[in-house]
Protein backbone atom coordinates (compact mmCIF):
# COMPACT_ATOMS: atom_id res chain seq x y z
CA UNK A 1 -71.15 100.68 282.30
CA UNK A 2 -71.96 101.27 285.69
CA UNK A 3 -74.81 102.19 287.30
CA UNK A 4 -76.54 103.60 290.65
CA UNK A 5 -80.30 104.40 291.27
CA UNK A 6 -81.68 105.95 293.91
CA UNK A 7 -85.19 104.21 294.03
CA UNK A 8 -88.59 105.52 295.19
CA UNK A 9 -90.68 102.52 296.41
CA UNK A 10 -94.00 102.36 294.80
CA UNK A 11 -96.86 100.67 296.73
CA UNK A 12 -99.56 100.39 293.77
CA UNK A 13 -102.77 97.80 293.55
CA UNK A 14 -101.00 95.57 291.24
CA UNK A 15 -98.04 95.00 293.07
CA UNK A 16 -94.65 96.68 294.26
CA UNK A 17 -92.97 98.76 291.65
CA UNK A 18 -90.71 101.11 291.74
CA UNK A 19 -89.22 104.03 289.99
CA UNK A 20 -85.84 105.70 289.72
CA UNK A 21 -85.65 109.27 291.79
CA UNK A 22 -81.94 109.76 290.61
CA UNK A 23 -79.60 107.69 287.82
CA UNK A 24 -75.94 107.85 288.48
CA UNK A 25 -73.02 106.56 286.25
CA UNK A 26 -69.98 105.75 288.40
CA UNK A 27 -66.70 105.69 286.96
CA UNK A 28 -62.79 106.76 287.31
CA UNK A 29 -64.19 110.36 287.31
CA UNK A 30 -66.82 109.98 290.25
CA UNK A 31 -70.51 110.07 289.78
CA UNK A 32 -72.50 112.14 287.21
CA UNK A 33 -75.95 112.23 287.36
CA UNK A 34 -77.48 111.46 284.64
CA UNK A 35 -81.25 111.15 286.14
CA UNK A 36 -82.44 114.05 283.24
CA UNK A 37 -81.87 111.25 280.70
CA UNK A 38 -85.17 108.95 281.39
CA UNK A 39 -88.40 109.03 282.60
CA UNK A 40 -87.96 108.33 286.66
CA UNK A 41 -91.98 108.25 286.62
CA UNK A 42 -91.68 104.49 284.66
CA UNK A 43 -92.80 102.06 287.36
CA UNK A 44 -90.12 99.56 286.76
CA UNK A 45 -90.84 95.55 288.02
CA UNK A 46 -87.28 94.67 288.73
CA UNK A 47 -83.82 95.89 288.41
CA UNK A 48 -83.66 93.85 285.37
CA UNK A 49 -86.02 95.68 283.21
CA UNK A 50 -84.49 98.85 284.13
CA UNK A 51 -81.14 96.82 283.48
CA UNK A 52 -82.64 95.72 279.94
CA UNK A 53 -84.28 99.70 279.72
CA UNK A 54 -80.63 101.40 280.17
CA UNK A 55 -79.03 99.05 277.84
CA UNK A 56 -81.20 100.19 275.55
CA UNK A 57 -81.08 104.08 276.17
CA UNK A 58 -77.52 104.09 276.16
CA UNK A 59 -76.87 102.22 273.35
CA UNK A 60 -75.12 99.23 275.17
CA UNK A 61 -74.89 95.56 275.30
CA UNK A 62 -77.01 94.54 277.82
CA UNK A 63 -74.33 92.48 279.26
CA UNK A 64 -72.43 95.83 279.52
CA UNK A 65 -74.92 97.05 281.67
CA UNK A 66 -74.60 97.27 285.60
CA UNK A 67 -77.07 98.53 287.86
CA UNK A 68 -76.82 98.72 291.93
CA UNK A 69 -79.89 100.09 294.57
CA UNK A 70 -78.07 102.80 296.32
């Protein structure tokens, strides 16, 4: 599955972060936002642990999982 954040930048004390200010899946159909489904105030280290953090919301192989910066 395929995905596309919008990201907020986080400039924190211990170290760049940053969280998700909208989720898209992109498919056949177009986009649909699906930003209502987590919690975009998770400061997230690197794509890969919100990679890792879809895979498991969505039920998914992690290998299944997609994720591109907008």
């Amino acid at each position: 599955m395929q995905f596309e954040i919008h990201p907020q930048i986080d400039h924190r004390p211990d170290g760049d972060t940053f969280t998700v200010a909208r989720l898209f899946a992109a498919g056949r159909a177009g986009k649909r936002d699906l930003s209502h489904m987590i919690d975009r105030s998770y400061p997230y280290q690197s794509l890969r642990e919100l990679r890792w953090h879809l895979a498991e919301r969505f039920s998914l192989p992690v290998k299944g999982v997609d994720v591109r910066a907008a």
